[in-house]
C-alpha atoms as a PDB file:
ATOM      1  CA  UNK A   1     128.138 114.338 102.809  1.00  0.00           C
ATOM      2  CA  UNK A   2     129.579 117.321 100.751  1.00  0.00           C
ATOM      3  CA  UNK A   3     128.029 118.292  97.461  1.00  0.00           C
ATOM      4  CA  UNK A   4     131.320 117.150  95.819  1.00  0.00           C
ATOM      5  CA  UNK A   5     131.118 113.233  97.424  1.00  0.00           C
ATOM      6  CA  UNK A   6     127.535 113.020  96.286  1.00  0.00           C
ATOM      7  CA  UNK A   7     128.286 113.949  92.535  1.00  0.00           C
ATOM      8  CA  UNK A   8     131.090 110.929  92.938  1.00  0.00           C
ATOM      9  CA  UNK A   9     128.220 108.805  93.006  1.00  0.00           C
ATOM     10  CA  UNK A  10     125.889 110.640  90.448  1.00  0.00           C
ATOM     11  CA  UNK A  11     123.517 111.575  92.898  1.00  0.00           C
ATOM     12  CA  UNK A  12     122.872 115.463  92.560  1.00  0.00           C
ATOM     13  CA  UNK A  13     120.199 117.514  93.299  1.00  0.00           C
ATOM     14  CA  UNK A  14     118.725 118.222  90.133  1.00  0.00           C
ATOM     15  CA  UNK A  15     115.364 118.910  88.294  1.00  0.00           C
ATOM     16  CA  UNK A  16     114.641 114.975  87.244  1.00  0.00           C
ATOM     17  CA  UNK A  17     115.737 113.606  90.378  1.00  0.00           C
ATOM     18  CA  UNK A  18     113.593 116.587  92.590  1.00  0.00           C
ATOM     19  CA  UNK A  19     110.553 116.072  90.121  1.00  0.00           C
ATOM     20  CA  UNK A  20     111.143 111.963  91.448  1.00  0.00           C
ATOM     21  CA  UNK A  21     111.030 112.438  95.044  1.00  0.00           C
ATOM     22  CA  UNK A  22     107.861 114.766  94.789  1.00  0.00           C
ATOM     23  CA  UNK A  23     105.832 112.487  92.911  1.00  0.00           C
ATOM     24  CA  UNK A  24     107.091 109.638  95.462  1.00  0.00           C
ATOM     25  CA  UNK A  25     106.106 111.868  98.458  1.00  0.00           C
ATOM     26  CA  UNK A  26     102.479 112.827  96.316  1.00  0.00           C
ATOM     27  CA  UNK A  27     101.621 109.343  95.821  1.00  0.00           C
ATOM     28  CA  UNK A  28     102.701 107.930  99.218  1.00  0.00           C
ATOM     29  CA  UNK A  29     100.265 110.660 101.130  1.00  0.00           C
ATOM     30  CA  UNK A  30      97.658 109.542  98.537  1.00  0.00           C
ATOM     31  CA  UNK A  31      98.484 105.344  98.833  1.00  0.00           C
ATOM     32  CA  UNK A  32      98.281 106.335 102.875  1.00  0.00           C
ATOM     33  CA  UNK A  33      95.279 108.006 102.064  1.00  0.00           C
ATOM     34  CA  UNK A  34      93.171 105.911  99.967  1.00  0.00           C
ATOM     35  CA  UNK A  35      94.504 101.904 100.306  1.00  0.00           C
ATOM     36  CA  UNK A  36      95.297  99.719  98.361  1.00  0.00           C
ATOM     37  CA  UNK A  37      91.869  99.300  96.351  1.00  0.00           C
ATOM     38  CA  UNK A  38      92.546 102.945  95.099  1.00  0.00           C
ATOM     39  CA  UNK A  39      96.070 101.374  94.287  1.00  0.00           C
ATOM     40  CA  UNK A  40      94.664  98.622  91.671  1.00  0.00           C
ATOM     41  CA  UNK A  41      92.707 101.326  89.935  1.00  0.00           C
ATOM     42  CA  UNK A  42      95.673 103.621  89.710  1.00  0.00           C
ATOM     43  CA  UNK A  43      97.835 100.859  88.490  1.00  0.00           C
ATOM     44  CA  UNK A  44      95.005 100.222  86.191  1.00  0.00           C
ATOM     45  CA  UNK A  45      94.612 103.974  85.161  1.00  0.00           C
ATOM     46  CA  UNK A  46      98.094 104.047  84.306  1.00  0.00           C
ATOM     47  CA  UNK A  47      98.463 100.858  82.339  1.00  0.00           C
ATOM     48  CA  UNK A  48      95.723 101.494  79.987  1.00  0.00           C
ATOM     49  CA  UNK A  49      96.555 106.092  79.973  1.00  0.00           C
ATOM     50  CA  UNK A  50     100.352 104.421  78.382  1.00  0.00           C
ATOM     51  CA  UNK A  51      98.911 102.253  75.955  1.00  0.00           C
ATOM     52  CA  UNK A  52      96.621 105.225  74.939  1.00  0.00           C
ATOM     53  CA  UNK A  53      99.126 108.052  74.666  1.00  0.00           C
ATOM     54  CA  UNK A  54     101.733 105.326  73.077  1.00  0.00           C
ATOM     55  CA  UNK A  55      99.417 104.346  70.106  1.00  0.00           C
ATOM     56  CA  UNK A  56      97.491 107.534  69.221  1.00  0.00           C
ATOM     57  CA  UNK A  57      97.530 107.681  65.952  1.00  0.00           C
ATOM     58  CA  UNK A  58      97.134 111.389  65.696  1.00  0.00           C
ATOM     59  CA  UNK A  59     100.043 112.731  66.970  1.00  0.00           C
ATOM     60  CA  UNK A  60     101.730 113.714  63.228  1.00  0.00           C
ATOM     61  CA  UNK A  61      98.294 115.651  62.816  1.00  0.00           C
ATOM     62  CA  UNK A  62      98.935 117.551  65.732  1.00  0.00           C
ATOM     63  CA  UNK A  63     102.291 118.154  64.482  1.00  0.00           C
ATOM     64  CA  UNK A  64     101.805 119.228  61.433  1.00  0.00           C
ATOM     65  CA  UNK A  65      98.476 121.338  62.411  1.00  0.00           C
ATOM     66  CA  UNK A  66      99.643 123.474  65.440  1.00  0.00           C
ATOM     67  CA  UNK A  67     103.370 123.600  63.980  1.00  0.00           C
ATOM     68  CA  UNK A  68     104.631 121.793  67.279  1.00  0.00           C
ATOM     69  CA  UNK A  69     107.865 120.504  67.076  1.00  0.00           C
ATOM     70  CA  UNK A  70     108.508 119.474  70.625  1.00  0.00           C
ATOM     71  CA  UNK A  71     105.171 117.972  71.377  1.00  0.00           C
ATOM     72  CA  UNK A  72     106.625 115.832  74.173  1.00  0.00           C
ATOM     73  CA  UNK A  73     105.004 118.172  76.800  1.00  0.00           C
ATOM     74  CA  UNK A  74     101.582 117.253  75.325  1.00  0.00           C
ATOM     75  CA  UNK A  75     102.060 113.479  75.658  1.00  0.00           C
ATOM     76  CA  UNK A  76     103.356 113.707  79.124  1.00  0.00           C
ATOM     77  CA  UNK A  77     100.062 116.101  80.069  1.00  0.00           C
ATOM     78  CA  UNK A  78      98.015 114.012  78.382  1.00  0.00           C
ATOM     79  CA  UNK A  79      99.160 110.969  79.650  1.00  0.00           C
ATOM     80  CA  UNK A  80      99.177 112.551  83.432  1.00  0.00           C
ATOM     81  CA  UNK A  81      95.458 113.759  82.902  1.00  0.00           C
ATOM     82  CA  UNK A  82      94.335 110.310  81.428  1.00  0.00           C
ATOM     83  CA  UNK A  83      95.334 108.417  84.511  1.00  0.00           C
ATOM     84  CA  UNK A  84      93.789 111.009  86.637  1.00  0.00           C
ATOM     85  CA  UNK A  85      90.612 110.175  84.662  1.00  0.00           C
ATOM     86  CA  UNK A  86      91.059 107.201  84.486  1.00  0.00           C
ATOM     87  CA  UNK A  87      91.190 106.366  87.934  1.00  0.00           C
ATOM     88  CA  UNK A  88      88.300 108.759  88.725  1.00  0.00           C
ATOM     89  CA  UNK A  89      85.835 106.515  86.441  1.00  0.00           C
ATOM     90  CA  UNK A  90      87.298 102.967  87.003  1.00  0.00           C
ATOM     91  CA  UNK A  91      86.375 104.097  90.972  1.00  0.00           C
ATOM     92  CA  UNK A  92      83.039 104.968  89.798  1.00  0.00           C
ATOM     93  CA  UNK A  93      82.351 101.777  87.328  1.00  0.00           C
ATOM     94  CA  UNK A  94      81.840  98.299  88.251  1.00  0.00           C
ATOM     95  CA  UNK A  95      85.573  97.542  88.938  1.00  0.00           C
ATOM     96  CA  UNK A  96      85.334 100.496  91.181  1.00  0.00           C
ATOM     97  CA  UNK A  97      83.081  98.454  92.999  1.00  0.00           C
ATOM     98  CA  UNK A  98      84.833  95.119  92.599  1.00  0.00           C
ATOM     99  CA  UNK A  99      87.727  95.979  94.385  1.00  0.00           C
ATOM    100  CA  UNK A 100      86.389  97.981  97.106  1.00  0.00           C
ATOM    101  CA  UNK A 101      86.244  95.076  99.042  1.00  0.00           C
ATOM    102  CA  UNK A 102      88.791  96.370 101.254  1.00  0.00           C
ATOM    103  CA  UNK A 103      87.287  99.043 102.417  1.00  0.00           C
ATOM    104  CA  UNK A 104      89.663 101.592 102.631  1.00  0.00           C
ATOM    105  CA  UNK A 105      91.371  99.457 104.889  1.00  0.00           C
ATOM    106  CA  UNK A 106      95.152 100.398 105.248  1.00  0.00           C
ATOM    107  CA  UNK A 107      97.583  98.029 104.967  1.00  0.00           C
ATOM    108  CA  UNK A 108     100.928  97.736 106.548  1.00  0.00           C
ATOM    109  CA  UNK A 109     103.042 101.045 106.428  1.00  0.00           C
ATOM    110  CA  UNK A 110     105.701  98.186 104.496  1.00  0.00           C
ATOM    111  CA  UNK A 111     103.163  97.609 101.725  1.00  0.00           C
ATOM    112  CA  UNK A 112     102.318 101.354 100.858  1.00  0.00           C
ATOM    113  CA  UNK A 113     105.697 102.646 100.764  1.00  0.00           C
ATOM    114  CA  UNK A 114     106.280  99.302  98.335  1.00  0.00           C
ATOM    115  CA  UNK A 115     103.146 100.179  96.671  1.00  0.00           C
ATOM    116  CA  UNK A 116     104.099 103.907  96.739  1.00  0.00           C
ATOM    117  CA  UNK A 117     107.449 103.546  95.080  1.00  0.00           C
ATOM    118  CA  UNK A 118     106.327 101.136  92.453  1.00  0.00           C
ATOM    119  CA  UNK A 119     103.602 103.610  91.507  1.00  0.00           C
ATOM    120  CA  UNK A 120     105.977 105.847  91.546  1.00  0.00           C
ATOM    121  CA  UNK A 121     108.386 104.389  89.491  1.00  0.00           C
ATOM    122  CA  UNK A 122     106.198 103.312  86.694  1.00  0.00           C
ATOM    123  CA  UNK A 123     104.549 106.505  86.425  1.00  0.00           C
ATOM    124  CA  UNK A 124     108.127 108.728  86.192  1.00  0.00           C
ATOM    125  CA  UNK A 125     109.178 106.155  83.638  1.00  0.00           C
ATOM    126  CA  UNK A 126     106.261 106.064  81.652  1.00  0.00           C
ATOM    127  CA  UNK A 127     106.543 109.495  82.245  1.00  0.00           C
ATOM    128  CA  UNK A 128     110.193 110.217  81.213  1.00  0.00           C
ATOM    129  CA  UNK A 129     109.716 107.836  78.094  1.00  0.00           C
ATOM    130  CA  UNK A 130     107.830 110.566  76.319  1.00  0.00           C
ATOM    131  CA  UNK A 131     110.775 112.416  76.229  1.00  0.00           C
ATOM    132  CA  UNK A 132     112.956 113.070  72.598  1.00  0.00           C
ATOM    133  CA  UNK A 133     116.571 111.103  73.111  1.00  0.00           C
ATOM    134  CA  UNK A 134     118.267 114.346  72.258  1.00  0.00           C
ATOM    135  CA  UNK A 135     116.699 115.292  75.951  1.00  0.00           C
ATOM    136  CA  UNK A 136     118.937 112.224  77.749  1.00  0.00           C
ATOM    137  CA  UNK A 137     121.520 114.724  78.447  1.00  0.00           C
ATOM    138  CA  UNK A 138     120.224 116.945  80.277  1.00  0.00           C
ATOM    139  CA  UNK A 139     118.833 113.762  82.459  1.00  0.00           C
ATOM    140  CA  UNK A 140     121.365 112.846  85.132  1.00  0.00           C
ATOM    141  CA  UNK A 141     123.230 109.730  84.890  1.00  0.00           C
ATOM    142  CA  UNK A 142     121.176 108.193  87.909  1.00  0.00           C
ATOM    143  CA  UNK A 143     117.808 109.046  87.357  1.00  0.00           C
ATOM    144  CA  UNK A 144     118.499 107.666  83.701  1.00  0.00           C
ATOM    145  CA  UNK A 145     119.556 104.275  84.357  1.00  0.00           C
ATOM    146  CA  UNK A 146     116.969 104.401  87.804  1.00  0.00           C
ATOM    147  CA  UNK A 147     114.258 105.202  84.921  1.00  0.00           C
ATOM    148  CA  UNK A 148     115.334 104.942  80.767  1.00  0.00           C
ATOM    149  CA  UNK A 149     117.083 102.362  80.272  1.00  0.00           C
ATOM    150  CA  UNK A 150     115.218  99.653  78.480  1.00  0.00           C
ATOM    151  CA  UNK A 151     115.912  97.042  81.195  1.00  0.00           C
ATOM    152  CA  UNK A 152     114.856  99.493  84.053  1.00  0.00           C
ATOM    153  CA  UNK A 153     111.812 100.342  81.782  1.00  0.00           C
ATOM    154  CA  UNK A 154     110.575  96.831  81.922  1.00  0.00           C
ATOM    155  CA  UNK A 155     111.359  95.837  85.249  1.00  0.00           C
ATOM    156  CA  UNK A 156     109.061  99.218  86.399  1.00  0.00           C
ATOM    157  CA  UNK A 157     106.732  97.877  84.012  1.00  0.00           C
ATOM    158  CA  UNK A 158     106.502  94.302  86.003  1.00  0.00           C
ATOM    159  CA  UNK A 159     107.321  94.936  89.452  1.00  0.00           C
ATOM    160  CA  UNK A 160     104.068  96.408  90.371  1.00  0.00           C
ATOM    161  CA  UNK A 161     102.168  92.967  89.017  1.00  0.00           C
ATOM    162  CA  UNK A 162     104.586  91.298  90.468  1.00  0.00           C
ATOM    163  CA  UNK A 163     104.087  93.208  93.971  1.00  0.00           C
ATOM    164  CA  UNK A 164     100.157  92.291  93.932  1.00  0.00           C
ATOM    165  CA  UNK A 165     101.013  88.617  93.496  1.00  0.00           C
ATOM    166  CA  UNK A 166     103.627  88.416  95.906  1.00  0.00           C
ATOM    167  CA  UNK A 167     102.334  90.543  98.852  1.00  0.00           C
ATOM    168  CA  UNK A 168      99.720  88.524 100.598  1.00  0.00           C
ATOM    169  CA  UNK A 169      96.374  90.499 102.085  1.00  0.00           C
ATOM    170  CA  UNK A 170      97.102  89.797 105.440  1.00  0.00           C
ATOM    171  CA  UNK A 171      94.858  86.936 107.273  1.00  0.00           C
ATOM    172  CA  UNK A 172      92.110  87.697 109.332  1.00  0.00           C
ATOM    173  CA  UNK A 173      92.445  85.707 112.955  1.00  0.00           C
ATOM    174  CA  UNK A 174      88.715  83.553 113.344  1.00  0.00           C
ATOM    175  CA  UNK A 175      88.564  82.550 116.819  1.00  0.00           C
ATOM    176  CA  UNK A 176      86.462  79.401 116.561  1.00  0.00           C
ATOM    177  CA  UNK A 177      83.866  79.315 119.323  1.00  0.00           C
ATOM    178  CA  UNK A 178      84.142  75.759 121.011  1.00  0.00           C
ATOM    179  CA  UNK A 179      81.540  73.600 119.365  1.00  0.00           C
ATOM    180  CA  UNK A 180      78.105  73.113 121.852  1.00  0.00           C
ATOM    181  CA  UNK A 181      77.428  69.502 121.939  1.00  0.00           C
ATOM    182  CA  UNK A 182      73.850  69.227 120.297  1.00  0.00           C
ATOM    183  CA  UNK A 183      71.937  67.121 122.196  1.00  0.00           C
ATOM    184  CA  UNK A 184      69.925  64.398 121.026  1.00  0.00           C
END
Protein backbone atom coordinates (compact mmCIF):
# COMPACT_ATOMS: atom_id res chain seq x y z
CA UNK A 1 0.00 0.00 0.00
CA UNK A 2 1.17 3.58 -1.01
CA UNK A 3 1.61 6.25 1.61
CA UNK A 4 -1.35 8.07 -0.05
CA UNK A 5 -4.00 4.79 0.39
CA UNK A 6 -2.93 4.49 3.99
CA UNK A 7 -3.71 8.23 4.92
CA UNK A 8 -7.36 7.32 3.18
CA UNK A 9 -7.81 5.33 6.11
CA UNK A 10 -6.06 7.57 8.80
CA UNK A 11 -3.43 5.28 9.36
CA UNK A 12 -0.01 7.25 9.03
CA UNK A 13 3.14 6.80 10.36
CA UNK A 14 3.37 9.27 12.93
CA UNK A 15 4.86 10.05 16.44
CA UNK A 16 1.57 8.76 18.59
CA UNK A 17 0.95 5.88 16.53
CA UNK A 18 5.11 4.86 16.47
CA UNK A 19 5.25 5.66 20.34
CA UNK A 20 2.00 2.77 20.29
CA UNK A 21 3.61 0.03 18.54
CA UNK A 22 6.89 0.38 20.69
CA UNK A 23 5.30 0.16 23.89
CA UNK A 24 3.18 -2.91 22.37
CA UNK A 25 6.45 -4.58 21.16
CA UNK A 26 8.19 -3.50 24.97
CA UNK A 27 5.51 -5.06 26.85
CA UNK A 28 4.95 -8.18 24.69
CA UNK A 29 8.94 -9.18 25.08
CA UNK A 30 8.34 -8.43 28.80
CA UNK A 31 4.57 -10.45 29.09
CA UNK A 32 6.80 -13.33 27.05
CA UNK A 33 9.27 -12.80 29.51
CA UNK A 34 7.80 -12.77 32.83
CA UNK A 35 3.98 -14.57 32.62
CA UNK A 36 1.17 -13.80 33.47
CA UNK A 37 1.71 -13.44 37.41
CA UNK A 38 4.04 -10.44 36.48
CA UNK A 39 0.88 -9.43 34.34
CA UNK A 40 -1.62 -9.08 37.50
CA UNK A 41 0.95 -6.97 39.26
CA UNK A 42 1.45 -4.73 36.28
CA UNK A 43 -2.22 -4.40 35.79
CA UNK A 44 -2.22 -3.73 39.43
CA UNK A 45 0.75 -1.19 39.25
CA UNK A 46 -1.03 0.64 36.73
CA UNK A 47 -4.49 0.81 38.22
CA UNK A 48 -3.49 2.17 41.47
CA UNK A 49 -0.04 4.68 39.56
CA UNK A 50 -3.65 6.36 37.59
CA UNK A 51 -5.59 6.83 40.54
CA UNK A 52 -2.42 8.39 42.15
CA UNK A 53 -1.28 10.77 39.44
CA UNK A 54 -5.24 11.56 38.75
CA UNK A 55 -5.97 12.78 42.37
CA UNK A 56 -2.74 14.44 43.56
CA UNK A 57 -3.69 17.19 45.06
CA UNK A 58 -0.51 19.08 44.53
CA UNK A 59 -0.29 19.61 41.13
CA UNK A 60 -1.44 23.67 41.26
CA UNK A 61 1.59 23.87 43.81
CA UNK A 62 3.82 22.62 41.37
CA UNK A 63 2.41 24.98 39.01
CA UNK A 64 2.54 27.84 40.59
CA UNK A 65 6.11 27.02 42.35
CA UNK A 66 8.34 25.96 39.35
CA UNK A 67 6.30 28.38 36.90
CA UNK A 68 5.29 25.21 34.74
CA UNK A 69 2.70 25.76 32.48
CA UNK A 70 2.70 22.57 30.51
CA UNK A 71 3.19 20.18 33.34
CA UNK A 72 1.66 17.31 31.35
CA UNK A 73 5.19 15.80 30.82
CA UNK A 74 5.49 15.48 34.63
CA UNK A 75 2.24 13.53 35.07
CA UNK A 76 2.97 11.22 32.26
CA UNK A 77 6.75 10.58 33.93
CA UNK A 78 5.38 10.29 37.00
CA UNK A 79 2.75 8.14 36.24
CA UNK A 80 5.28 5.83 33.99
CA UNK A 81 7.79 5.68 37.04
CA UNK A 82 4.94 4.85 39.60
CA UNK A 83 3.91 1.73 37.78
CA UNK A 84 7.46 0.77 37.37
CA UNK A 85 7.55 0.98 41.19
CA UNK A 86 4.82 -0.18 41.69
CA UNK A 87 5.18 -3.36 40.15
CA UNK A 88 8.73 -3.75 41.55
CA UNK A 89 7.23 -3.75 45.30
CA UNK A 90 3.80 -5.48 44.75
CA UNK A 91 6.44 -8.45 43.32
CA UNK A 92 8.29 -8.12 46.44
CA UNK A 93 5.14 -7.87 49.04
CA UNK A 94 2.77 -10.48 49.95
CA UNK A 95 0.69 -10.24 46.70
CA UNK A 96 3.98 -10.70 45.04
CA UNK A 97 3.88 -13.88 46.59
CA UNK A 98 0.19 -14.63 46.20
CA UNK A 99 0.18 -14.76 42.70
CA UNK A 100 3.33 -16.42 41.98
CA UNK A 101 1.60 -19.46 41.94
CA UNK A 102 2.25 -19.83 38.41
CA UNK A 103 5.52 -19.95 38.40
CA UNK A 104 6.65 -18.14 35.63
CA UNK A 105 4.83 -20.49 33.68
CA UNK A 106 4.03 -19.13 30.10
CA UNK A 107 0.87 -19.29 28.83
CA UNK A 108 -0.37 -19.67 25.35
CA UNK A 109 1.40 -17.30 22.77
CA UNK A 110 -2.80 -16.28 22.23
CA UNK A 111 -3.04 -15.10 25.84
CA UNK A 112 0.18 -12.84 25.97
CA UNK A 113 -0.30 -11.07 22.84
CA UNK A 114 -4.13 -10.54 24.41
CA UNK A 115 -2.53 -9.74 27.60
CA UNK A 116 0.17 -7.68 25.78
CA UNK A 117 -2.17 -5.45 23.87
CA UNK A 118 -4.52 -4.83 26.71
CA UNK A 119 -1.54 -3.71 28.79
CA UNK A 120 -0.74 -1.91 26.19
CA UNK A 121 -3.70 -0.19 25.55
CA UNK A 122 -4.52 0.88 29.01
CA UNK A 123 -1.20 2.14 29.67
CA UNK A 124 -1.04 4.53 26.20
CA UNK A 125 -4.48 5.69 27.23
CA UNK A 126 -3.89 6.35 30.65
CA UNK A 127 -0.96 7.62 29.22
CA UNK A 128 -2.34 9.96 26.47
CA UNK A 129 -5.12 11.20 29.00
CA UNK A 130 -2.57 13.38 30.70
CA UNK A 131 -2.38 15.28 27.79
CA UNK A 132 -3.99 19.24 27.54
CA UNK A 133 -7.09 19.00 24.80
CA UNK A 134 -5.43 21.81 22.93
CA UNK A 135 -2.75 18.77 22.21
CA UNK A 136 -5.72 16.51 20.29
CA UNK A 137 -4.58 17.97 17.13
CA UNK A 138 -1.56 17.15 16.75
CA UNK A 139 -2.87 13.39 17.71
CA UNK A 140 -3.91 11.56 14.55
CA UNK A 141 -7.42 10.82 13.93
CA UNK A 142 -6.80 6.97 14.61
CA UNK A 143 -4.75 6.78 17.46
CA UNK A 144 -7.40 9.30 19.01
CA UNK A 145 -10.48 7.45 18.71
CA UNK A 146 -8.10 3.89 19.18
CA UNK A 147 -7.14 5.78 22.62
CA UNK A 148 -9.19 9.38 23.78
CA UNK A 149 -12.28 9.07 23.25
CA UNK A 150 -14.28 8.63 26.38
CA UNK A 151 -15.89 5.36 25.19
CA UNK A 152 -12.45 3.90 24.05
CA UNK A 153 -11.10 5.20 27.46
CA UNK A 154 -13.43 2.99 29.36
CA UNK A 155 -13.53 0.04 27.37
CA UNK A 156 -9.31 0.03 27.84
CA UNK A 157 -10.15 0.59 31.29
CA UNK A 158 -12.38 -2.84 31.47
CA UNK A 159 -11.10 -5.09 28.97
CA UNK A 160 -8.12 -6.15 30.85
CA UNK A 161 -10.56 -7.31 34.00
CA UNK A 162 -12.57 -8.55 31.73
CA UNK A 163 -9.62 -10.63 29.96
CA UNK A 164 -8.63 -12.28 33.50
CA UNK A 165 -12.22 -13.44 33.97
CA UNK A 166 -12.78 -14.68 30.68
CA UNK A 167 -9.48 -16.46 29.78
CA UNK A 168 -9.42 -19.68 31.66
CA UNK A 169 -5.78 -20.99 33.22
CA UNK A 170 -5.61 -23.83 31.19
CA UNK A 171 -6.39 -27.43 32.94
CA UNK A 172 -3.85 -29.60 34.05
CA UNK A 173 -4.49 -33.41 32.56
CA UNK A 174 -4.48 -35.95 36.06
CA UNK A 175 -4.12 -39.32 34.78
CA UNK A 176 -5.88 -41.30 37.50
CA UNK A 177 -3.89 -44.41 38.37
CA UNK A 178 -6.43 -47.43 38.27
CA UNK A 179 -7.59 -47.96 41.81
CA UNK A 180 -5.64 -51.30 43.61
CA UNK A 181 -8.32 -53.34 45.09
CA UNK A 182 -7.47 -53.26 48.95
CA UNK A 183 -7.74 -56.43 50.19
CA UNK A 184 -9.48 -57.44 53.16
Amino acid sequence: MTMQQLSQYGILPTWDLGLVVFLFILILFYEISSGKSRFLLTLLSTYFSFVIVYFFPFWRWFEEAFGLKEFFYLKILFFGGLVFLFTLLLSRSILGSFFSFAKRKIGHFFQTLLFSILQTGLLASMGFSFLPEEYYGDISPLVFKILLEDFSRFLWILLPIAALVVVKKKKEKIFDEPRKKRFR
